[in-house]
PDB file of N, CA and C in Angstrom:
ATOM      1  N   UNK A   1       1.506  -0.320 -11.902  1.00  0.00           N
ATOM      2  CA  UNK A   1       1.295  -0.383 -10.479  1.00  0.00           C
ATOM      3  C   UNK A   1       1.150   1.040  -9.972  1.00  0.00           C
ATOM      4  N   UNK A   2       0.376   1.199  -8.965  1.00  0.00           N
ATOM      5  CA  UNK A   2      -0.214   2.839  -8.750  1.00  0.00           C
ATOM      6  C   UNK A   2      -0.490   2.498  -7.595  1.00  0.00           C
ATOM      7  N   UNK A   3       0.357   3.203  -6.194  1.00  0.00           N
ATOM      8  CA  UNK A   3       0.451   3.617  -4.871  1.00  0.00           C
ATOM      9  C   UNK A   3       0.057   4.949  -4.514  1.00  0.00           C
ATOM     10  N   UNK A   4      -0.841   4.923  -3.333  1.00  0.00           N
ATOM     11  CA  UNK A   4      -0.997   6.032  -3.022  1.00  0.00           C
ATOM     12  C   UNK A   4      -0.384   5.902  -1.196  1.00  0.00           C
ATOM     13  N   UNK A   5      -0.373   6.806  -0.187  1.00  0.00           N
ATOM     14  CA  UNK A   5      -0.542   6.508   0.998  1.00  0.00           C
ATOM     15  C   UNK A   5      -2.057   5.853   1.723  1.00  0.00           C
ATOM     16  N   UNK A   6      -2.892   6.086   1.126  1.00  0.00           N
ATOM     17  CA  UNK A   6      -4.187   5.688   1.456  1.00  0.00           C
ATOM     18  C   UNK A   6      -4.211   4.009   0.996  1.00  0.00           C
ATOM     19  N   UNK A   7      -3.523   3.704   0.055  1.00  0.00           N
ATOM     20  CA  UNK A   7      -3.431   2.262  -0.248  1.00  0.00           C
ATOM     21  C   UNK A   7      -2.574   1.352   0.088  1.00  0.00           C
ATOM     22  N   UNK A   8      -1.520   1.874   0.210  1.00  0.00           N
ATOM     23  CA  UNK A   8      -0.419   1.444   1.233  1.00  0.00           C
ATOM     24  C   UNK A   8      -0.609   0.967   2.679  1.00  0.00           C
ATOM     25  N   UNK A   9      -1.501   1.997   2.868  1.00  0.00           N
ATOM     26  CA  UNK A   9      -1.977   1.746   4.782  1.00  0.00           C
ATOM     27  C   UNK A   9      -2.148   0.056   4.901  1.00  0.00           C
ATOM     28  N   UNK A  10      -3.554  -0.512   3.718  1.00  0.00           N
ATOM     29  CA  UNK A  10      -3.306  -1.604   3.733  1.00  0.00           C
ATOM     30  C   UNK A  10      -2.430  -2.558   3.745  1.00  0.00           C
ATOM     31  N   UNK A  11      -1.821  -1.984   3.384  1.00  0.00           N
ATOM     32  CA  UNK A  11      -0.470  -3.593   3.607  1.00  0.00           C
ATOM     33  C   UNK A  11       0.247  -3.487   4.713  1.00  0.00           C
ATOM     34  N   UNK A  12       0.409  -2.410   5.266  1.00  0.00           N
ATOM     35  CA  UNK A  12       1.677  -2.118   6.198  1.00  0.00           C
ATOM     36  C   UNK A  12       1.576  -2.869   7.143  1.00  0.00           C
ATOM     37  N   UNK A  13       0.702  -3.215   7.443  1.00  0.00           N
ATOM     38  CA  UNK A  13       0.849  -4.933   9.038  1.00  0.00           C
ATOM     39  C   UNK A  13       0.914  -6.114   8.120  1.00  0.00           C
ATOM     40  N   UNK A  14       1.509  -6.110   7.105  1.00  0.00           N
ATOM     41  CA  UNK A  14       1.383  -7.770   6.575  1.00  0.00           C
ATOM     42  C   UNK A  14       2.259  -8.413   7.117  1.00  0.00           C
ATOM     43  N   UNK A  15       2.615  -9.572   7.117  1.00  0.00           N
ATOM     44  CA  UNK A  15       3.378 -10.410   7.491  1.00  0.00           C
ATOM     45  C   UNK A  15       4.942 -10.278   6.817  1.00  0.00           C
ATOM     46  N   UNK A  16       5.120  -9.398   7.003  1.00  0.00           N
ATOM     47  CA  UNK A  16       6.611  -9.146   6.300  1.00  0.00           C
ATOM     48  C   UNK A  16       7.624 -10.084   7.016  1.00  0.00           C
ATOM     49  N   UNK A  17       8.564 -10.377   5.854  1.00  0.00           N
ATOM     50  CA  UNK A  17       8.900 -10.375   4.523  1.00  0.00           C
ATOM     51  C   UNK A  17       7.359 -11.795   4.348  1.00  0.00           C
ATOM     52  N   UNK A  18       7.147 -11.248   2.957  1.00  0.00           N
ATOM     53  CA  UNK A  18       6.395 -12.641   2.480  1.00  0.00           C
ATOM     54  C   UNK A  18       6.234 -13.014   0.785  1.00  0.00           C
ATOM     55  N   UNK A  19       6.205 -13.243   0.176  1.00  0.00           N
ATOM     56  CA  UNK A  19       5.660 -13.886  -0.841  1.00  0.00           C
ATOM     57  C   UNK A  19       4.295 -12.907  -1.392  1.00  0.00           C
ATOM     58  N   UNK A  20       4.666 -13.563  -2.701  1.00  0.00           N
ATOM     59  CA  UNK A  20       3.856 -12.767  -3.583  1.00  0.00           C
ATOM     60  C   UNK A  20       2.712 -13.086  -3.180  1.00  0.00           C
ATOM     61  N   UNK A  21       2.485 -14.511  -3.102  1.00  0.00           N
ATOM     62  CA  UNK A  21       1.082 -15.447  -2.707  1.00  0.00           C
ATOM     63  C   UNK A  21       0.576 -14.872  -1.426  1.00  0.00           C
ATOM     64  N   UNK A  22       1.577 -14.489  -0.278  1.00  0.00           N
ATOM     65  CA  UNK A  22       1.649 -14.669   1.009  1.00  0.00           C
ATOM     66  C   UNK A  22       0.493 -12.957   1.053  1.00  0.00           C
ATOM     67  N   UNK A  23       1.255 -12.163   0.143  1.00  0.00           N
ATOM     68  CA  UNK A  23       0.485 -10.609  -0.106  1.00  0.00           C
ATOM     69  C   UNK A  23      -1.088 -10.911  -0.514  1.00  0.00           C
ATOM     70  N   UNK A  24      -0.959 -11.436  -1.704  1.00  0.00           N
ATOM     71  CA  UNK A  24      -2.578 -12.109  -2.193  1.00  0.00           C
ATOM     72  C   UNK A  24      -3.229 -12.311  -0.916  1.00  0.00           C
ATOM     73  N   UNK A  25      -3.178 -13.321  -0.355  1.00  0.00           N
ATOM     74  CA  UNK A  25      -3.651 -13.952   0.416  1.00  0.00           C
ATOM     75  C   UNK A  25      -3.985 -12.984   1.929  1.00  0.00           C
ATOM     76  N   UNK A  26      -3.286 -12.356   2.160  1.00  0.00           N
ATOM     77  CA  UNK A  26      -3.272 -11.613   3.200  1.00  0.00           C
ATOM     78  C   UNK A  26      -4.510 -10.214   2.453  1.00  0.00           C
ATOM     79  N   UNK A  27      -4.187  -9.815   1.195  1.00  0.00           N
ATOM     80  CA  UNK A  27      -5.235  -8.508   1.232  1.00  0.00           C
ATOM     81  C   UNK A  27      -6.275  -9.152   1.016  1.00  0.00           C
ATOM     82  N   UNK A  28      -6.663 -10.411   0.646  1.00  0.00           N
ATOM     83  CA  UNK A  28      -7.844 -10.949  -0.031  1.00  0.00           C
ATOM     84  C   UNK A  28      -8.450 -10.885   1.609  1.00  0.00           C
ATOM     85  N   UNK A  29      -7.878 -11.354   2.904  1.00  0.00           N
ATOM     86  CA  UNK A  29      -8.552 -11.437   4.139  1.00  0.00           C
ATOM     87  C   UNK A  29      -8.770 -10.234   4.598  1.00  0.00           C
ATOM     88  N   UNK A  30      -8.300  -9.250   4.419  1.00  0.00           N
ATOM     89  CA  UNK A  30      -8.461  -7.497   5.458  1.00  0.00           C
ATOM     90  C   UNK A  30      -8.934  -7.056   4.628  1.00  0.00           C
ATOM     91  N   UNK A  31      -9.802  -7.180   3.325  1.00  0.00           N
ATOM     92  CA  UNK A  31     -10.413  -6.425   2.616  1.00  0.00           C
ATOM     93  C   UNK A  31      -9.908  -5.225   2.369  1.00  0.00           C
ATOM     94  N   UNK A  32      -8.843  -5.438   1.741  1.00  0.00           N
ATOM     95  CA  UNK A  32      -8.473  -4.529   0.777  1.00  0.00           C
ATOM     96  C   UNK A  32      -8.993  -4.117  -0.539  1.00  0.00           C
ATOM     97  N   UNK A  33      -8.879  -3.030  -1.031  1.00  0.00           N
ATOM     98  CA  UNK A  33      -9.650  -2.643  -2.644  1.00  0.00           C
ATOM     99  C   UNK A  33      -8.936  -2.889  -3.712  1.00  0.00           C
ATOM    100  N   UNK A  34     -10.027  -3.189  -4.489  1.00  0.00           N
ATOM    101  CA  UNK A  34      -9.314  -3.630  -5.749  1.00  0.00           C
ATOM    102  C   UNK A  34      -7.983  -3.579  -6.011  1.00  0.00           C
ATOM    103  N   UNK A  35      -7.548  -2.095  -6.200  1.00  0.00           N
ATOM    104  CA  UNK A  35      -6.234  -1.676  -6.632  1.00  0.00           C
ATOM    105  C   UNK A  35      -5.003  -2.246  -5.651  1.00  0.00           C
ATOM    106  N   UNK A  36      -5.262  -2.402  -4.398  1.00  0.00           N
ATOM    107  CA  UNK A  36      -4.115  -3.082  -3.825  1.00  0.00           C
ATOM    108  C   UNK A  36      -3.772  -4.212  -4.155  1.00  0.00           C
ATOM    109  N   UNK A  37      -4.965  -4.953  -4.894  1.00  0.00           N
ATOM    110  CA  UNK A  37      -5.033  -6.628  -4.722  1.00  0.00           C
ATOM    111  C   UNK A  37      -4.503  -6.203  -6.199  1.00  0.00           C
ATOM    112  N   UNK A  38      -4.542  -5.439  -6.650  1.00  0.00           N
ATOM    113  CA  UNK A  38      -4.386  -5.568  -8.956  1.00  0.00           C
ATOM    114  C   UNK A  38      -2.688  -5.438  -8.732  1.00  0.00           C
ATOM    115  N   UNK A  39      -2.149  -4.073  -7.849  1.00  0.00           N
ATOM    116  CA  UNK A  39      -0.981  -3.847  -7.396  1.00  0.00           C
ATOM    117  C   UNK A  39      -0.348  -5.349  -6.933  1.00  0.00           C
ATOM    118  N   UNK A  40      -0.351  -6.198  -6.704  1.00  0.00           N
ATOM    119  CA  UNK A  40       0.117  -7.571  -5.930  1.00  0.00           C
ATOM    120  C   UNK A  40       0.411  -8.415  -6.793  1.00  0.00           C
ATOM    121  N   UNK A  41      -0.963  -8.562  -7.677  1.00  0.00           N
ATOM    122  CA  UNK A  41      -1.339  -9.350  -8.942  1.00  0.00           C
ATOM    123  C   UNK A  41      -0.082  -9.351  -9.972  1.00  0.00           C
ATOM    124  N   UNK A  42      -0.404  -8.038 -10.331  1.00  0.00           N
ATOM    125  CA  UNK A  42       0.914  -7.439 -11.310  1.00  0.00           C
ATOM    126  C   UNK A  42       2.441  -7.419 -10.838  1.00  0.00           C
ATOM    127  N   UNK A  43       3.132  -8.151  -9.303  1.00  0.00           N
ATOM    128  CA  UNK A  43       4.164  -8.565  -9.214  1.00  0.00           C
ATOM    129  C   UNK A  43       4.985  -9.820 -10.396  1.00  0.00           C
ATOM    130  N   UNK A  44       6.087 -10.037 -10.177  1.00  0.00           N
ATOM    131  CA  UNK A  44       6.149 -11.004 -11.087  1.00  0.00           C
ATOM    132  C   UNK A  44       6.288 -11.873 -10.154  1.00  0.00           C
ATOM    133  N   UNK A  45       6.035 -13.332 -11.188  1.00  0.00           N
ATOM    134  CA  UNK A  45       5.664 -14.475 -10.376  1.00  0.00           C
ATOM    135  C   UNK A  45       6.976 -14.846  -9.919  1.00  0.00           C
ATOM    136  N   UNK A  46       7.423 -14.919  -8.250  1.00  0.00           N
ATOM    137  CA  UNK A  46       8.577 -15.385  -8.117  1.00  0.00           C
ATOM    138  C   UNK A  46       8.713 -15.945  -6.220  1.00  0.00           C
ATOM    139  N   UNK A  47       9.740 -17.019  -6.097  1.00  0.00           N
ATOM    140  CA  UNK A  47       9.302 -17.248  -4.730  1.00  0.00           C
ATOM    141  C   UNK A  47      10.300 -16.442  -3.738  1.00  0.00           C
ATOM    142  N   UNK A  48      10.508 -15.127  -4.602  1.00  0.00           N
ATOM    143  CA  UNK A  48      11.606 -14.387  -3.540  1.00  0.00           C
ATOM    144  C   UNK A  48      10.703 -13.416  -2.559  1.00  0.00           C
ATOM    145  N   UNK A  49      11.316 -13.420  -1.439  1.00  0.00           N
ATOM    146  CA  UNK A  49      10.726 -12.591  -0.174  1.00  0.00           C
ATOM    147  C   UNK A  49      10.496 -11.303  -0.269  1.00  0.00           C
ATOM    148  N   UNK A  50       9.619 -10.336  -0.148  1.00  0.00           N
ATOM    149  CA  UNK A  50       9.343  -9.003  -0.233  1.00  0.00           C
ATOM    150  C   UNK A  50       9.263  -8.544   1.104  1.00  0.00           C
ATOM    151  N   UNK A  51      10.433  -8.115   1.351  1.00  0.00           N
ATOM    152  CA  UNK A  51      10.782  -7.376   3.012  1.00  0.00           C
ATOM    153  C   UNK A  51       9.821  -6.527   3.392  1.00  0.00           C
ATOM    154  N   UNK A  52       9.334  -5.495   2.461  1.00  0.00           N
ATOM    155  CA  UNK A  52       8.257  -4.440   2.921  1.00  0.00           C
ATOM    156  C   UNK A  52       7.672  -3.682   1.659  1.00  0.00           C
ATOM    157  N   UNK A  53       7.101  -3.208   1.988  1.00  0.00           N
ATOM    158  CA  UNK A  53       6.500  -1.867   1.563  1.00  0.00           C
ATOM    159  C   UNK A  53       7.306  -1.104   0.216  1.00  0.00           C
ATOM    160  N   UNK A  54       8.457  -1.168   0.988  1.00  0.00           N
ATOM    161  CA  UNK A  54       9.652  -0.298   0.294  1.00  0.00           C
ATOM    162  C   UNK A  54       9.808  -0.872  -1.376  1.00  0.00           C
ATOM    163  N   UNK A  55       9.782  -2.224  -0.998  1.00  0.00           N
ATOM    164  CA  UNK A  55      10.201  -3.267  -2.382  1.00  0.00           C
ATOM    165  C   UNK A  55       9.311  -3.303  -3.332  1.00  0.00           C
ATOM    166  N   UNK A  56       8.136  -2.731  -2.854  1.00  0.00           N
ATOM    167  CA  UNK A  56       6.853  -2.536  -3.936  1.00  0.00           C
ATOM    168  C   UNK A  56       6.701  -1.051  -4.018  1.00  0.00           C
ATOM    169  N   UNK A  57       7.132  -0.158  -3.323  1.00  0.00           N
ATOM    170  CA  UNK A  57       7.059   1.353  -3.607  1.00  0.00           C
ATOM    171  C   UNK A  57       8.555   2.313  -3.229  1.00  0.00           C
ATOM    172  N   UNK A  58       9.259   2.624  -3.704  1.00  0.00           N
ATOM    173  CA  UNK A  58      10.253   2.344  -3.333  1.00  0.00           C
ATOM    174  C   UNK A  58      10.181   4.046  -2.653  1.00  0.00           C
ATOM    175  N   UNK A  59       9.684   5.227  -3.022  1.00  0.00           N
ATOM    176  CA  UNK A  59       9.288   6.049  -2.908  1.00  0.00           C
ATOM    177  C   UNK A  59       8.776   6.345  -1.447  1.00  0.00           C
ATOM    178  N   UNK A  60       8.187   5.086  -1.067  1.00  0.00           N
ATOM    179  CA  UNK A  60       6.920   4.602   0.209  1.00  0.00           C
ATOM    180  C   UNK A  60       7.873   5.838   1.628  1.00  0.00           C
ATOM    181  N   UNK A  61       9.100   5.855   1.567  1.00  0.00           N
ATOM    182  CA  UNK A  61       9.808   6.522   2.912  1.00  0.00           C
ATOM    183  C   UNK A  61       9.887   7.821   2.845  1.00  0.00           C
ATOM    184  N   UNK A  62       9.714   8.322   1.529  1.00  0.00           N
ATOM    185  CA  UNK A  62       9.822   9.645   1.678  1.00  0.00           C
ATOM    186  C   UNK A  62       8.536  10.478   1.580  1.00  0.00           C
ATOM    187  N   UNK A  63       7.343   9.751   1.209  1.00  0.00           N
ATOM    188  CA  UNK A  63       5.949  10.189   1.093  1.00  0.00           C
ATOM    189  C   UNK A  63       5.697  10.255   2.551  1.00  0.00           C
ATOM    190  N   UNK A  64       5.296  11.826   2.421  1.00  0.00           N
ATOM    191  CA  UNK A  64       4.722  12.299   4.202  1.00  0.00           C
ATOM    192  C   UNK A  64       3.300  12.180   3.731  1.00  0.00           C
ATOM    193  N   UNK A  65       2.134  11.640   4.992  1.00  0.00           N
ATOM    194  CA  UNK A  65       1.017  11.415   4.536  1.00  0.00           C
ATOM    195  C   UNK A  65       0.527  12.541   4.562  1.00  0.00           C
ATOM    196  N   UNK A  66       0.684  13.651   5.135  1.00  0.00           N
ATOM    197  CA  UNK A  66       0.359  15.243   5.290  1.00  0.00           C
ATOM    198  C   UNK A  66       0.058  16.072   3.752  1.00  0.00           C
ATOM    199  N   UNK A  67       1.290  15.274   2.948  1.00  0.00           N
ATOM    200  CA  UNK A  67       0.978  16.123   1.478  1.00  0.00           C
ATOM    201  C   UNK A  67      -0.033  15.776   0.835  1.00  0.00           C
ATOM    202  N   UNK A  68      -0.428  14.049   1.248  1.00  0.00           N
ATOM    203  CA  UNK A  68      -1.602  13.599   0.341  1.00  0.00           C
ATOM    204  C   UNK A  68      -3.072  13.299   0.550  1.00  0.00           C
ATOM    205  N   UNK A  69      -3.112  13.770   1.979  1.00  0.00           N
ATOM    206  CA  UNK A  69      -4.415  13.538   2.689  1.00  0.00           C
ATOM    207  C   UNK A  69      -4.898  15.165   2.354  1.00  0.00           C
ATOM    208  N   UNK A  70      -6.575  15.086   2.133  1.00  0.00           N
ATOM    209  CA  UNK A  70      -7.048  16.564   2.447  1.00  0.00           C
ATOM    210  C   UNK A  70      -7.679  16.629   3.690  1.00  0.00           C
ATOM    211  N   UNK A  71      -7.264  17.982   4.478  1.00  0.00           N
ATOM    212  CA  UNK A  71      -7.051  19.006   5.371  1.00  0.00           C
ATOM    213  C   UNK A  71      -8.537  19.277   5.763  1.00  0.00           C
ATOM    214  N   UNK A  72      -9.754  18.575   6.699  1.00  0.00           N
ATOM    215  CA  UNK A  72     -10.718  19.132   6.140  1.00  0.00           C
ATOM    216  C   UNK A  72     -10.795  20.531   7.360  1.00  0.00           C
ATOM    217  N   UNK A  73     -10.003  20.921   8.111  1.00  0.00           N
ATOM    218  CA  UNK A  73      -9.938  22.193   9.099  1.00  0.00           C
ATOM    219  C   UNK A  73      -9.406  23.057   7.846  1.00  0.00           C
ATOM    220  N   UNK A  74      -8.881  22.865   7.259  1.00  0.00           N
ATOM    221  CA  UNK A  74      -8.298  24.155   5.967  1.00  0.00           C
ATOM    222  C   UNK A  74      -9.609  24.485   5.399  1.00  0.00           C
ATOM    223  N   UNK A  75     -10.731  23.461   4.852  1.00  0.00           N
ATOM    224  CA  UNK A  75     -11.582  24.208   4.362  1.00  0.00           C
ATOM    225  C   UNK A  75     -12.635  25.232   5.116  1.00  0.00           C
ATOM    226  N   UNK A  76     -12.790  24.675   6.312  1.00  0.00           N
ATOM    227  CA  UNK A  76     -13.505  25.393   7.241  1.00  0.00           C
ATOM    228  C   UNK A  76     -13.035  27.068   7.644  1.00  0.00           C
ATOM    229  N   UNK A  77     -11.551  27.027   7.374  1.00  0.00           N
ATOM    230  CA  UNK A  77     -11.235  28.272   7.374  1.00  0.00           C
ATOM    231  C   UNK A  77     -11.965  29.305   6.580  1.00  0.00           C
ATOM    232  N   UNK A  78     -11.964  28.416   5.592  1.00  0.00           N
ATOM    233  CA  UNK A  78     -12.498  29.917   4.294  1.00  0.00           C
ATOM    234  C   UNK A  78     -14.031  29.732   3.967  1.00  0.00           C
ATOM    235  N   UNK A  79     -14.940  29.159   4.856  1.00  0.00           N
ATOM    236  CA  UNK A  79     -15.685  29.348   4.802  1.00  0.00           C
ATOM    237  C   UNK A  79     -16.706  30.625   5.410  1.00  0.00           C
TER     238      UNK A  79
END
């Protein structure tokens, strides 16, 4: 399973808490990319509730999106 902040964005209005199915079903409608929907897939099959974000990335609270987005005013500097 492989999170980024850019892939995450997608899920973050889901219907929390929901189901593994409930995730499927929800990225299959907002067109999400592949990797979010493979990320979901690869849960294990179970009918317990997934509160958020957190429960699939657990990491997800301490990632500032600042470190992982590029800056495109930084490049303009050194041009």
């Amino acid at each position: 399973m492989f999170w980024t902040p850019e892939l995450a964005k997608f899920i973050e209005d889901a219907p929390w808490p929901a189901t593994k199915e409930e995730l499927l079903d929800y990225t299959n409608r907002n067109g999400s990319p592949l990797q979010v929907i493979e990320n979901i897939v690869e849960l294990d099959d179970t009918d317990e509730l997934i509160e958020g974000i957190e429960d699939l990335w657990p990491e997800y609270e301490d990632v500032t999106t600042e470190e992982y987005f590029y800056n495109d005013d930084e490049e303009e500097q050194y041009i």
